[in-house]
Protein backbone atom coordinates (compact mmCIF):
# COMPACT_ATOMS: atom_id res chain seq x y z
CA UNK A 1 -37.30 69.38 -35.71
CA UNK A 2 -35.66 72.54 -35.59
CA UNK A 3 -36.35 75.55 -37.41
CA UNK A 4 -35.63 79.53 -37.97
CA UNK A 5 -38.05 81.97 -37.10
CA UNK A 6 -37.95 85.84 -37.81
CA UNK A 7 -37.11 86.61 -33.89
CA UNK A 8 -35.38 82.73 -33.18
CA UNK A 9 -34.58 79.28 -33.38
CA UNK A 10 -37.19 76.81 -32.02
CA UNK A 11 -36.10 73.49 -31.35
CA UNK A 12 -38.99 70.35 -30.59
CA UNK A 13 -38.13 67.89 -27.62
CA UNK A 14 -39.56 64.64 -26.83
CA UNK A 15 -39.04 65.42 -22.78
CA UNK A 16 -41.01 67.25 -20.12
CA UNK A 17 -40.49 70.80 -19.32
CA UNK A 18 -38.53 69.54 -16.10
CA UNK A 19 -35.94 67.51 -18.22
CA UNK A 20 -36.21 70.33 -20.99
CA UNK A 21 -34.88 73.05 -18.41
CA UNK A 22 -32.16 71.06 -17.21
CA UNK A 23 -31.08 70.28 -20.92
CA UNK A 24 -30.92 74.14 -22.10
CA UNK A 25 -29.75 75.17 -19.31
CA UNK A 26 -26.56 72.99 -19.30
CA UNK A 27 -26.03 73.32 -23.27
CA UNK A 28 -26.21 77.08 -22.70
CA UNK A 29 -23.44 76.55 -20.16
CA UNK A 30 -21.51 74.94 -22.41
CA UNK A 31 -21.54 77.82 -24.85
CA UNK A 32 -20.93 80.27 -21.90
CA UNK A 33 -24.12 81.34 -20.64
CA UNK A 34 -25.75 81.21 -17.55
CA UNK A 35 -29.36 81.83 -16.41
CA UNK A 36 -30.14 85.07 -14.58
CA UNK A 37 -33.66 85.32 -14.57
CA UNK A 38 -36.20 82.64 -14.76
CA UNK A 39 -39.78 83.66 -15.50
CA UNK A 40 -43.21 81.07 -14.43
CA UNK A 41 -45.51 82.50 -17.12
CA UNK A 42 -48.11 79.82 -15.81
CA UNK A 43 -47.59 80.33 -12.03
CA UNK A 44 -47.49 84.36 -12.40
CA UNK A 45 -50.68 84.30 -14.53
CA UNK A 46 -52.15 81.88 -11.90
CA UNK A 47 -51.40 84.07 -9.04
CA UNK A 48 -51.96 88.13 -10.47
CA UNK A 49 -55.05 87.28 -13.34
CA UNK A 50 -56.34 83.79 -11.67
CA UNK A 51 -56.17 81.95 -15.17
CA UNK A 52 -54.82 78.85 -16.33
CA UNK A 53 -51.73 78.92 -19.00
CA UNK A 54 -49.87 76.31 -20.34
CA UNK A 55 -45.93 75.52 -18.20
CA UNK A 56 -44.27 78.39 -19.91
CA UNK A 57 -40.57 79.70 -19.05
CA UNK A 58 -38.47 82.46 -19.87
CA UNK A 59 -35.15 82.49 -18.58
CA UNK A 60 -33.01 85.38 -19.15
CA UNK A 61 -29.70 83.88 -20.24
CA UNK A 62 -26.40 86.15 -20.48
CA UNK A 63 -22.42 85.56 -21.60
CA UNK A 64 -20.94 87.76 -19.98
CA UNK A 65 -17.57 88.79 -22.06
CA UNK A 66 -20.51 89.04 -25.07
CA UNK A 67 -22.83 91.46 -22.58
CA UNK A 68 -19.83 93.18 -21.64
CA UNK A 69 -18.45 93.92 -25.29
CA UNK A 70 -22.01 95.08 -26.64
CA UNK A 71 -22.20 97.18 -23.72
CA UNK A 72 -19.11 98.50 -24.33
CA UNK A 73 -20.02 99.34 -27.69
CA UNK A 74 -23.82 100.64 -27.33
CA UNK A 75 -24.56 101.43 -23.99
CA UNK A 76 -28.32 101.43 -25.09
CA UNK A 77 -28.25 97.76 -25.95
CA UNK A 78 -28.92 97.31 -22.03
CA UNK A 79 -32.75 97.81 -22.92
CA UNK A 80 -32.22 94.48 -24.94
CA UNK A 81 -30.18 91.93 -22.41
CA UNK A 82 -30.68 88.97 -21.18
CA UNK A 83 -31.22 86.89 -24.38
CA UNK A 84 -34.12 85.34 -23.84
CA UNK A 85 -34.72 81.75 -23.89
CA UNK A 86 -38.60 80.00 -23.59
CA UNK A 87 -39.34 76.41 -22.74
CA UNK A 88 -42.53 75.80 -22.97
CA UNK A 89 -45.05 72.99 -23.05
CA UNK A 90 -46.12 71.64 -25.90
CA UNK A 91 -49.74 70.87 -26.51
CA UNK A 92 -48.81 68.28 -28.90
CA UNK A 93 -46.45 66.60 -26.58
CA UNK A 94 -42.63 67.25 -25.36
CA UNK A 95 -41.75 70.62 -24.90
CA UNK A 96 -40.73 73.25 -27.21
CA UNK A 97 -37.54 75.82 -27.19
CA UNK A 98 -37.33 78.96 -28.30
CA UNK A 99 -34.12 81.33 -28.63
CA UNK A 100 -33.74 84.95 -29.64
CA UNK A 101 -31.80 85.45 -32.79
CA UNK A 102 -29.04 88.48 -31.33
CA UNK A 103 -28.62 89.95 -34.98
CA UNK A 104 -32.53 90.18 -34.97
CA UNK A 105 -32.62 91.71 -31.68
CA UNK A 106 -29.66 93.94 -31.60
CA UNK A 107 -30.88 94.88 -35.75
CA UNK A 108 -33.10 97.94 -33.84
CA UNK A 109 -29.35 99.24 -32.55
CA UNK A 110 -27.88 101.25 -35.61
CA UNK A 111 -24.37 100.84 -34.62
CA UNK A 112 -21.91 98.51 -36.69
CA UNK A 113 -20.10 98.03 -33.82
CA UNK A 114 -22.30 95.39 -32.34
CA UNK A 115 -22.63 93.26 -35.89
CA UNK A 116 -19.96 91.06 -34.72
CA UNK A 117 -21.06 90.45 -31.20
CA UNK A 118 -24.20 89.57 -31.94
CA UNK A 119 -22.78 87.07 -34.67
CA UNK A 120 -21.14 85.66 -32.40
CA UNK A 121 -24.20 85.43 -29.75
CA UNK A 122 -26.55 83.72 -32.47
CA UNK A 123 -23.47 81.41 -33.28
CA UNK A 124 -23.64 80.24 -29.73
CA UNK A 125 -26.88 80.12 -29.67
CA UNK A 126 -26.98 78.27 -32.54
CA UNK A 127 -25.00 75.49 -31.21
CA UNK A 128 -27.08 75.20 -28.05
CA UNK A 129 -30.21 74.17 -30.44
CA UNK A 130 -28.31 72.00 -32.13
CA UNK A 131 -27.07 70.18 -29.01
CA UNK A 132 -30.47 70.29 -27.88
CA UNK A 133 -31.59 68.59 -31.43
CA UNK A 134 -28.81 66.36 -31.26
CA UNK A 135 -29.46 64.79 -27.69
């Protein structure tokens, strides 16, 4: 199942979070993004506040030449990069993915400029979730 949300697109998988990862990351790479940060909500809550958390993930995920352009454009939009992807377990079962909607995000920026860019980021990203619904 995949559906829109206010801030993204969440997609449902029948995998693990280990297969999950591997999935988004490669279907990001196919739409030209890679991962530069990946976040263990679980293990950092383990470690700094000793409590238990579900396997959460956030990885930071960037395309450059998109980055680049917005940049370019509105300096300020720094505050708002990577474009952040979760994986996270689901209690159900399988694993769900959420990613940010870039005309959501980069909606705060009042500059027209970036309209297009971040059309064209949430059509990427777009296609990634629907890779990941189609596998």
């Amino acid at each position: 199942m995949r559906k829109t949300q206010s801030i993204g697109i969440m997609v449902h998988l029948k995998t693990d979070l280990e297969a999950a990862e591997a999935r988004v990351t490669a279907a990001l790479k196919a739409e030209g993004f890679g991962v530069l940060t990946r976040i263990d909500a679980r293990a950092t809550f383990q470690q700094k506040l000793g409590v238990e958390f579900r396997p959460y993930l956030i990885l930071g995920a960037c395309n450059p030449a998109l980055a680049y352009r917005a940049l370019t454009a509105a300096p300020e939009v720094g505050l708002l990069l990577p474009c952040n992807v979760t994986v996270a377990a689901d209690p159900g079962g399988g694993t769900e993915v959420a990613l940010v909607d870039p005309l959501s995000m980069l909606g705060v920026v009042d500059d027209p400029a970036l309209a297009p860019i971040a059309a064209e980021a949430r059509d990427r990203l777009a296609r990634v979730a629907a890779a990941l619904q189609g596998e």
